[in-house]
N, C-alpha and C. Protein backbone atom coordinates (compact mmCIF):
# COMPACT_ATOMS: atom_id res chain seq x y z
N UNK A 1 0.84 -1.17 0.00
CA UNK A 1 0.00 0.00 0.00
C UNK A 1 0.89 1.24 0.00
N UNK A 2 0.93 1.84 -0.57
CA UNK A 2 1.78 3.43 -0.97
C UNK A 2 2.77 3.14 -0.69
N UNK A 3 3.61 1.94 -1.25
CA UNK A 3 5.04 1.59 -1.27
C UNK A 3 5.43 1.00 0.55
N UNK A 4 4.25 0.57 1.01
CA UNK A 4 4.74 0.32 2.38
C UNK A 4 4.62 -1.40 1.84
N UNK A 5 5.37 -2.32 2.98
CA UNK A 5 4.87 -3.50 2.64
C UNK A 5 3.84 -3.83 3.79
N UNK A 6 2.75 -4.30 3.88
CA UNK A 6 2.01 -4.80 4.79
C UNK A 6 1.94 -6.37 5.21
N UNK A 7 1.93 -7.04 6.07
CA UNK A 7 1.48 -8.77 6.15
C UNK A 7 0.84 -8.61 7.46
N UNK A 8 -0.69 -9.61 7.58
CA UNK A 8 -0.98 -10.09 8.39
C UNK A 8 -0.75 -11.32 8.41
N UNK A 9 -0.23 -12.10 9.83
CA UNK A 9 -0.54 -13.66 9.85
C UNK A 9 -1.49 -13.92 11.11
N UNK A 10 -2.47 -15.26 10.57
CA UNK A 10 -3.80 -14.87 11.63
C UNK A 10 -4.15 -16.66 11.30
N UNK A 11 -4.87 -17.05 11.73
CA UNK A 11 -5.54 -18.53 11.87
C UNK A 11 -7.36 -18.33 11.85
N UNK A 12 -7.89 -19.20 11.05
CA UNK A 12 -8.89 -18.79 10.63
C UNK A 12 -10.01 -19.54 10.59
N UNK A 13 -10.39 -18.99 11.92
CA UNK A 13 -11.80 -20.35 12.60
C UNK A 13 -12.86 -19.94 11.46
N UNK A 14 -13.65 -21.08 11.44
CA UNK A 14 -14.43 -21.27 10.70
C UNK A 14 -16.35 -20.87 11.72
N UNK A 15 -17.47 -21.01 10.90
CA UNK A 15 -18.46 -20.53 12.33
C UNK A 15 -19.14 -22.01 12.65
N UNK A 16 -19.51 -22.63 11.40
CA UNK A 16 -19.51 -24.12 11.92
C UNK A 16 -21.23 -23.83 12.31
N UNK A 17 -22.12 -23.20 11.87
CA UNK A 17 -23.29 -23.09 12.52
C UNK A 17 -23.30 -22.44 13.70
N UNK A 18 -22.66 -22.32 14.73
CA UNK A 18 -22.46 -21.50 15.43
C UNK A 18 -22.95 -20.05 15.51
N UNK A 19 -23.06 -19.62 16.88
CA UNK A 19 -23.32 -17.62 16.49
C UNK A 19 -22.44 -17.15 16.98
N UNK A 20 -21.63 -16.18 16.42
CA UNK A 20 -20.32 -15.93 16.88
C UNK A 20 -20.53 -14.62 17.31
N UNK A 21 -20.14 -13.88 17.41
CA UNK A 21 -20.26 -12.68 18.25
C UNK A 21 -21.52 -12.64 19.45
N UNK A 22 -21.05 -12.13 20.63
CA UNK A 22 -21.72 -12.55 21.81
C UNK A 22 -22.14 -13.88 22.20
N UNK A 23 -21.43 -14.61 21.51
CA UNK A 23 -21.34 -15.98 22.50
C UNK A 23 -20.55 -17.07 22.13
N UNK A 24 -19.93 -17.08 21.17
CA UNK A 24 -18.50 -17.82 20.48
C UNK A 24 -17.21 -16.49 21.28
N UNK A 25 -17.56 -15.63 20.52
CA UNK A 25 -16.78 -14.31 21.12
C UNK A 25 -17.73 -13.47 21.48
N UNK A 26 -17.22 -13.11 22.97
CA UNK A 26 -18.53 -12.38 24.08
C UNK A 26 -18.24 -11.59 23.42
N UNK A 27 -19.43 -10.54 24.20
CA UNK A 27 -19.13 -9.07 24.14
C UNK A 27 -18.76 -8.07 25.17
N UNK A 28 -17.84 -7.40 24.81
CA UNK A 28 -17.46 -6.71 26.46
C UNK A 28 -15.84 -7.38 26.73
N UNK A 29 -15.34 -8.67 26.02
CA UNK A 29 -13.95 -8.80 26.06
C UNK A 29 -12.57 -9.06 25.15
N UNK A 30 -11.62 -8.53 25.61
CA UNK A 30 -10.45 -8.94 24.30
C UNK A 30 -10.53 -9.75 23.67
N UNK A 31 -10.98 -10.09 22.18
CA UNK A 31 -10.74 -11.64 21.47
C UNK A 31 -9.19 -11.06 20.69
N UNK A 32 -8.90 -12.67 20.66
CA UNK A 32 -7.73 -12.51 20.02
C UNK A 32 -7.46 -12.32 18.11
N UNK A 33 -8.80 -11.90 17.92
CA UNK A 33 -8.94 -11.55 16.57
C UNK A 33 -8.40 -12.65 15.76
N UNK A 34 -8.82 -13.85 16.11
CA UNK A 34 -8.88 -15.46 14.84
C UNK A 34 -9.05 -16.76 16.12
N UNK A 35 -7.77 -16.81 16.02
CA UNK A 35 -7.45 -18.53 16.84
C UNK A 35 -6.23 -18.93 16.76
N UNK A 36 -5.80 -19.64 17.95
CA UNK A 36 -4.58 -20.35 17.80
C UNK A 36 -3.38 -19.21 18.27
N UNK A 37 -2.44 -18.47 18.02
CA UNK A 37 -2.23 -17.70 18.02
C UNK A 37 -2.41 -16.07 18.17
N UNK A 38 -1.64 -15.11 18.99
CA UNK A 38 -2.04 -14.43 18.34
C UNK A 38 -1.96 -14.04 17.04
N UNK A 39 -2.82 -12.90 16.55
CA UNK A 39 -2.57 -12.71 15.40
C UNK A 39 -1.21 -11.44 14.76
N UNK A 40 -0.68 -11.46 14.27
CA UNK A 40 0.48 -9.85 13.83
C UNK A 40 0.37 -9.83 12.65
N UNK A 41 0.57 -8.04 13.01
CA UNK A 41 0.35 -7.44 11.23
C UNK A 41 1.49 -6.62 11.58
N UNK A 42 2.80 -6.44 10.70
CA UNK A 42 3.96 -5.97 10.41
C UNK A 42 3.87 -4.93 9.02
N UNK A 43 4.27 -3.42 9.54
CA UNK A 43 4.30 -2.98 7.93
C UNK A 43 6.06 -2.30 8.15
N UNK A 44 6.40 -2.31 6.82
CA UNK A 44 7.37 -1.59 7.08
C UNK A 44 8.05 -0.15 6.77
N UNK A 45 6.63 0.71 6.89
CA UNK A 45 6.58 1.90 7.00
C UNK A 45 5.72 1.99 7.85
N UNK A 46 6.10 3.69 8.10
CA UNK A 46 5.00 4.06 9.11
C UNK A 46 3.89 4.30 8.75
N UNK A 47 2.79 4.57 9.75
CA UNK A 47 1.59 4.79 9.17
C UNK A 47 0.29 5.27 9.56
N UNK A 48 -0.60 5.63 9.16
CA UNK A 48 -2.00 6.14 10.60
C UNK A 48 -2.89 5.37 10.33
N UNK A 49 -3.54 4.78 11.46
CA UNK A 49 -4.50 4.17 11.09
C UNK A 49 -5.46 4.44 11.98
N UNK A 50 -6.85 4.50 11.53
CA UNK A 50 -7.97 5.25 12.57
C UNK A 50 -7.57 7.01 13.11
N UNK A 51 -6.39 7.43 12.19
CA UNK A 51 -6.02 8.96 12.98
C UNK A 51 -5.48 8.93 13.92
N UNK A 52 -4.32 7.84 14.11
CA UNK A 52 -3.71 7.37 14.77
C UNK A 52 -1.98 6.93 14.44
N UNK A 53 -0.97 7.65 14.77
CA UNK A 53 0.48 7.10 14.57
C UNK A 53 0.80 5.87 14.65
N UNK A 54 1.13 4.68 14.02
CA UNK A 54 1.74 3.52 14.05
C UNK A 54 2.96 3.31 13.54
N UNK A 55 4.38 3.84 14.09
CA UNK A 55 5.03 3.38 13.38
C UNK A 55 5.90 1.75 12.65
N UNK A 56 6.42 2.07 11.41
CA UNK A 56 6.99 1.02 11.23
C UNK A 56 7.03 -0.42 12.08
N UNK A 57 6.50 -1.70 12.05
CA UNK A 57 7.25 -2.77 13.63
C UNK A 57 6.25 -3.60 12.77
N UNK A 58 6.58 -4.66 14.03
CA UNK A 58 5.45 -5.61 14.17
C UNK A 58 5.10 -5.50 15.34
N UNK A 59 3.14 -5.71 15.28
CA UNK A 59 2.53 -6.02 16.22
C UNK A 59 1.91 -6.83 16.19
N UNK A 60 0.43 -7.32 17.63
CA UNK A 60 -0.62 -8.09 17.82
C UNK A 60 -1.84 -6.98 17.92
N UNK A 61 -2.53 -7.93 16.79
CA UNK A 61 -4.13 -7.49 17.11
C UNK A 61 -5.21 -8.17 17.80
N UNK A 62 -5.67 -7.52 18.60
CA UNK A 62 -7.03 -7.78 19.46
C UNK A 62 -7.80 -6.73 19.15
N UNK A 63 -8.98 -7.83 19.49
CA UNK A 63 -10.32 -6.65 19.18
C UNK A 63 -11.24 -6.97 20.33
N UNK A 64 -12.12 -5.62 20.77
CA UNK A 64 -12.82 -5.81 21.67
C UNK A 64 -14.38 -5.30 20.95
N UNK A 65 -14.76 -6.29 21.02
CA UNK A 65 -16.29 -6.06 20.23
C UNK A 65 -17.75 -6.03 21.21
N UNK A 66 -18.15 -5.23 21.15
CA UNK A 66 -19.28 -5.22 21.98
C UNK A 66 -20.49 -4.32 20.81
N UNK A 67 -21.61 -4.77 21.41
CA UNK A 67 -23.35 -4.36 21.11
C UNK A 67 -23.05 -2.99 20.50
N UNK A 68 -22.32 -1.82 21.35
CA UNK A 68 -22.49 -0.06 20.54
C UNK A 68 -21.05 0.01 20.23
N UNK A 69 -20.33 -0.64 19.75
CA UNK A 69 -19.06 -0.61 18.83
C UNK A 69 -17.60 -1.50 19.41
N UNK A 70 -16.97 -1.16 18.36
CA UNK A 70 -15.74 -2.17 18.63
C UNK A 70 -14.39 -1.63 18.45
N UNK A 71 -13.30 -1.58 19.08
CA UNK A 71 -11.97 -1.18 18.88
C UNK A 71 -11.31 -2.17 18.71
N UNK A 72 -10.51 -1.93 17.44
CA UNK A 72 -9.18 -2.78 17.10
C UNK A 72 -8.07 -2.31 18.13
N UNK A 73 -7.32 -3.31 19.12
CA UNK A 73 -6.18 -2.60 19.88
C UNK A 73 -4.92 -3.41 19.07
N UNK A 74 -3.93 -2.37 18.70
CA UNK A 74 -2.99 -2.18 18.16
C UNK A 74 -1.23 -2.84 19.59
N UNK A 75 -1.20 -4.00 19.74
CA UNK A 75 -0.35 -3.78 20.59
C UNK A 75 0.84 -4.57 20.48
N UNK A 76 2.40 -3.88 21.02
CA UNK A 76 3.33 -4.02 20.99
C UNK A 76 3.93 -5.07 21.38
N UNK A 77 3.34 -6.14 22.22
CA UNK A 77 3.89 -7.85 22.41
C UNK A 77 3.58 -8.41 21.23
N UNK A 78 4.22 -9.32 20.55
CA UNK A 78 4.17 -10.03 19.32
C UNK A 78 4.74 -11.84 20.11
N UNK A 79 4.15 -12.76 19.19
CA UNK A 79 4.35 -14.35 19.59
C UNK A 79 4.08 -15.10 20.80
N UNK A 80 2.93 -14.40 21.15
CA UNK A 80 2.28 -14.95 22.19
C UNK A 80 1.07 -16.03 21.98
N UNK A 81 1.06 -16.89 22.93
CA UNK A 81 -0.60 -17.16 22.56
C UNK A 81 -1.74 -16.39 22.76
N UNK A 82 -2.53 -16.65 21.48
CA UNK A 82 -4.07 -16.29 21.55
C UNK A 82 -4.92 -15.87 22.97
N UNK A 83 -4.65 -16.19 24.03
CA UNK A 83 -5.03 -15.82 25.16
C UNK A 83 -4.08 -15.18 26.16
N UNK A 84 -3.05 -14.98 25.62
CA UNK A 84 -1.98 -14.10 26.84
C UNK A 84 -1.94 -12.76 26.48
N UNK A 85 -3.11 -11.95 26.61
CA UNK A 85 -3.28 -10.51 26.21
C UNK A 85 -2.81 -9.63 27.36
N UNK A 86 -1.67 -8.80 26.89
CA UNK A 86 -1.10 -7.68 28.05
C UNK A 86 -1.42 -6.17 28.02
N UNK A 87 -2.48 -6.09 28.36
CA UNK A 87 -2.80 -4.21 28.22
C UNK A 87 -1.75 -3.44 28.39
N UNK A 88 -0.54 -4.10 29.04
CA UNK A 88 0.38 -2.40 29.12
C UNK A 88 0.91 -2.72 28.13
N UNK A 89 1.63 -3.65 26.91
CA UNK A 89 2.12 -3.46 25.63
C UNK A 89 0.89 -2.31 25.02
N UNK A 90 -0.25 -1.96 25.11
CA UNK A 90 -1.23 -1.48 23.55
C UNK A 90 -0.78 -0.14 23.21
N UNK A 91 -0.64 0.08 21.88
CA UNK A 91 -0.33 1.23 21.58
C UNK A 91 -1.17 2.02 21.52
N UNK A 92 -2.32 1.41 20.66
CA UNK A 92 -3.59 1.87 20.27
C UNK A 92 -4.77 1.30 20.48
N UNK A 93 -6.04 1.78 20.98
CA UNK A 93 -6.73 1.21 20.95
C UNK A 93 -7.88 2.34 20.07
N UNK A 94 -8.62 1.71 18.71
CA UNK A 94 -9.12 2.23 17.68
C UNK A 94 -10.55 2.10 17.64
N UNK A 95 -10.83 3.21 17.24
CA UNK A 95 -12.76 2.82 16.90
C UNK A 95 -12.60 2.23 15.33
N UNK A 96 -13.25 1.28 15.07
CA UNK A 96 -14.08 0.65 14.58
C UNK A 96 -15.01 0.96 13.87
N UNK A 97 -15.51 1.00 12.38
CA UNK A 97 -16.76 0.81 11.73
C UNK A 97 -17.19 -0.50 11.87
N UNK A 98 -18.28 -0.41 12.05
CA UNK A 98 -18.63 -1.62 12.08
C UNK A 98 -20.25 -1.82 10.74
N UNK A 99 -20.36 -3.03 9.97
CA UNK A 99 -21.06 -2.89 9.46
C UNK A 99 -21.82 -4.52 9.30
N UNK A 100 -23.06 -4.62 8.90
CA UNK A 100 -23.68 -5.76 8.95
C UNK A 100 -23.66 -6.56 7.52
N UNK A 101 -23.25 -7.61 7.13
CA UNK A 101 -22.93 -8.03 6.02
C UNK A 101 -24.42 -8.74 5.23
N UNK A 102 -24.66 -8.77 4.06
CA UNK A 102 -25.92 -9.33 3.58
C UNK A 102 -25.80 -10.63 3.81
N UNK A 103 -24.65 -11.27 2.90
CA UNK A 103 -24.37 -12.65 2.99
C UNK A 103 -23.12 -12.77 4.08
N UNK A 104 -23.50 -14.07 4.87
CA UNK A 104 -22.63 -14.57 5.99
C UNK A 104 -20.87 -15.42 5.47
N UNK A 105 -20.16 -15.22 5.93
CA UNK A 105 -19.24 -15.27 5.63
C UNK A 105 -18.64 -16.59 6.92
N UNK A 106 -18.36 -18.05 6.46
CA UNK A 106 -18.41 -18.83 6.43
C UNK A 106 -17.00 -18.90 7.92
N UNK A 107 -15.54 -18.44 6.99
CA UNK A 107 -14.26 -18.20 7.71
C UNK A 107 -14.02 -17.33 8.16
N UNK A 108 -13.12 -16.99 9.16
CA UNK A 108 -12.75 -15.66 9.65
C UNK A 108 -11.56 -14.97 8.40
N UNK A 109 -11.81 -13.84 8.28
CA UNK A 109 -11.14 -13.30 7.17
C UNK A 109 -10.82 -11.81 7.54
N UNK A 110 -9.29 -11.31 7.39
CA UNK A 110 -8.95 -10.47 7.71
C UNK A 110 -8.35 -9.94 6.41
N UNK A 111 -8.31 -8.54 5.80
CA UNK A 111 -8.00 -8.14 4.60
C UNK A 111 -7.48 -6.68 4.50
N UNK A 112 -6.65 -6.33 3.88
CA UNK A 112 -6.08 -4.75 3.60
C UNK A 112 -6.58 -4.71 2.38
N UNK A 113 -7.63 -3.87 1.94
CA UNK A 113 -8.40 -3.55 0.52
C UNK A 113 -7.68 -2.21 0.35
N UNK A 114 -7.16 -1.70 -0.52
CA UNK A 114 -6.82 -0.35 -1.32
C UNK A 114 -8.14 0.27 -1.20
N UNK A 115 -8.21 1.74 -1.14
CA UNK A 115 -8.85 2.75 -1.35
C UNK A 115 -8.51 4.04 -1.27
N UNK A 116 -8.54 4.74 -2.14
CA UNK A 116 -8.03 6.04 -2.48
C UNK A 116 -6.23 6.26 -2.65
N UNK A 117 -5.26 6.66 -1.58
CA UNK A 117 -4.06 6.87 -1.52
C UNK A 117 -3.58 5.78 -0.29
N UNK A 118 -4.86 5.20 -0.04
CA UNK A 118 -4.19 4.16 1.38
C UNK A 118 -5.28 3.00 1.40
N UNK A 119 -5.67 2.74 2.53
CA UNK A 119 -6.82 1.54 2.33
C UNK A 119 -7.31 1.12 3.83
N UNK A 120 -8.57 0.02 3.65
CA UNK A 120 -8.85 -0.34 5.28
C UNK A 120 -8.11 -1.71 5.54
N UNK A 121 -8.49 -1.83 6.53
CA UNK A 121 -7.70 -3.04 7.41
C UNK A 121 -9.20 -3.52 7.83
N UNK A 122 -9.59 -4.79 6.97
CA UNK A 122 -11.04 -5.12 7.21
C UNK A 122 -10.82 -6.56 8.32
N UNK A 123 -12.67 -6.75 9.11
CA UNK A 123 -12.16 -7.81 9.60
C UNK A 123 -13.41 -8.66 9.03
N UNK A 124 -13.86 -10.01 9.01
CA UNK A 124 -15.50 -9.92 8.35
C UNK A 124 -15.54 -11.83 9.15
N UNK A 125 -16.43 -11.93 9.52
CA UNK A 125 -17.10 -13.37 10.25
C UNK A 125 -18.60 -13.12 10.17
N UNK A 126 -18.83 -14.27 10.19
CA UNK A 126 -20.63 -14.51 10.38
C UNK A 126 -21.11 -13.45 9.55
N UNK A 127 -22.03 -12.21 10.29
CA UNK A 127 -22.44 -11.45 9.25
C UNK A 127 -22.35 -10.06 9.48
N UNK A 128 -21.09 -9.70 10.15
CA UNK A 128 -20.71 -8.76 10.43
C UNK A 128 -18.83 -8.37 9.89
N UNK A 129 -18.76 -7.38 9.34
CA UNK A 129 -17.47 -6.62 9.17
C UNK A 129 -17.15 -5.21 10.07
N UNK A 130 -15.83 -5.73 10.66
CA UNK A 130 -15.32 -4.49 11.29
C UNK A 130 -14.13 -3.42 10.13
N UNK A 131 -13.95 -2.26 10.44
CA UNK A 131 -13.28 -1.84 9.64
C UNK A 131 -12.47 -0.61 9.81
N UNK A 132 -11.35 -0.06 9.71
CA UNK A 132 -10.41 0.96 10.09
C UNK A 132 -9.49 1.56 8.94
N UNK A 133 -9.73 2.93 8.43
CA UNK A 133 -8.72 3.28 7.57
C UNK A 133 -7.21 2.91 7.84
N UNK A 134 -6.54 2.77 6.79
CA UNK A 134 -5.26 2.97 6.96
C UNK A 134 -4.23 3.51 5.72
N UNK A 135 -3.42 4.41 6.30
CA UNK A 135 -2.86 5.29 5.13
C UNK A 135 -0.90 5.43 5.59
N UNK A 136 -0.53 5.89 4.93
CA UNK A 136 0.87 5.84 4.89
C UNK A 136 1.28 7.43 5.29
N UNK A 137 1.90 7.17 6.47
CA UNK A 137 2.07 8.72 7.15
C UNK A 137 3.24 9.57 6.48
């Protein structure tokens, strides 16, 4: 994206019939945004995302999703497991678009789509997508 390189690596539960948000993943606590791992997204430029400084690194994403919105937290421990979440690493913690999807979406799927001079950092399960600009500072 604008000459930065981006990678997420993430593990990618499936819903299985299941209802996932508020009761696969509550509402009201850190998920580790997939399974298995945590998840890290490494760019190697700097960058803003949500109107927010990130520079250059690698990090872990968690998300905290609840009923009146959701923040992506942006944080500085990387290679942990999926459940060893440390609030004093977070750099950021981000609002969230959140939007309701027509058709349900089977896997967990995390994506950097281009738009305009930068792009979002999407997240999409069951039948909901979360979502956060991101641009090259």
């Amino acid at each position: 994206m604008a000459g930065a390189a981006l990678a997420v690596r993430y593990s990618r539960p499936s819903t299985r019939g299941r209802v996932i948000f508020g009761n696969v993943v509550p509402w009201n606590q850190v998920w580790r945004t997939g399974a298995n791992q945590a998840t890290v997204f490494e760019t190697s430029a700097d960058l803003v995302i949500a109107g927010t400084p990130v520079p250059a690194g690698k990090y872990s994403l968690w998300t905290l999703p609840s009923p009146g919105g959701w923040k992506l937290i942006v944080n500085k421990n990387t290679g942990q497991w999926g459940t060893d979440y440390k609030a004093q690493y977070d750099l950021a913690r981000l609002d969230m678009t959140v939007e309701q999807l027509r058709q349900p979406v089977e896997q967990f799927t995390i994506a950097i789509e281009p738009r305009g001079t930068g792009g979002v950092l999407q997240l999409e399960w069951e039948q909901t997508r979360g979502w956060v600009p991101i641009s090259r500072k």
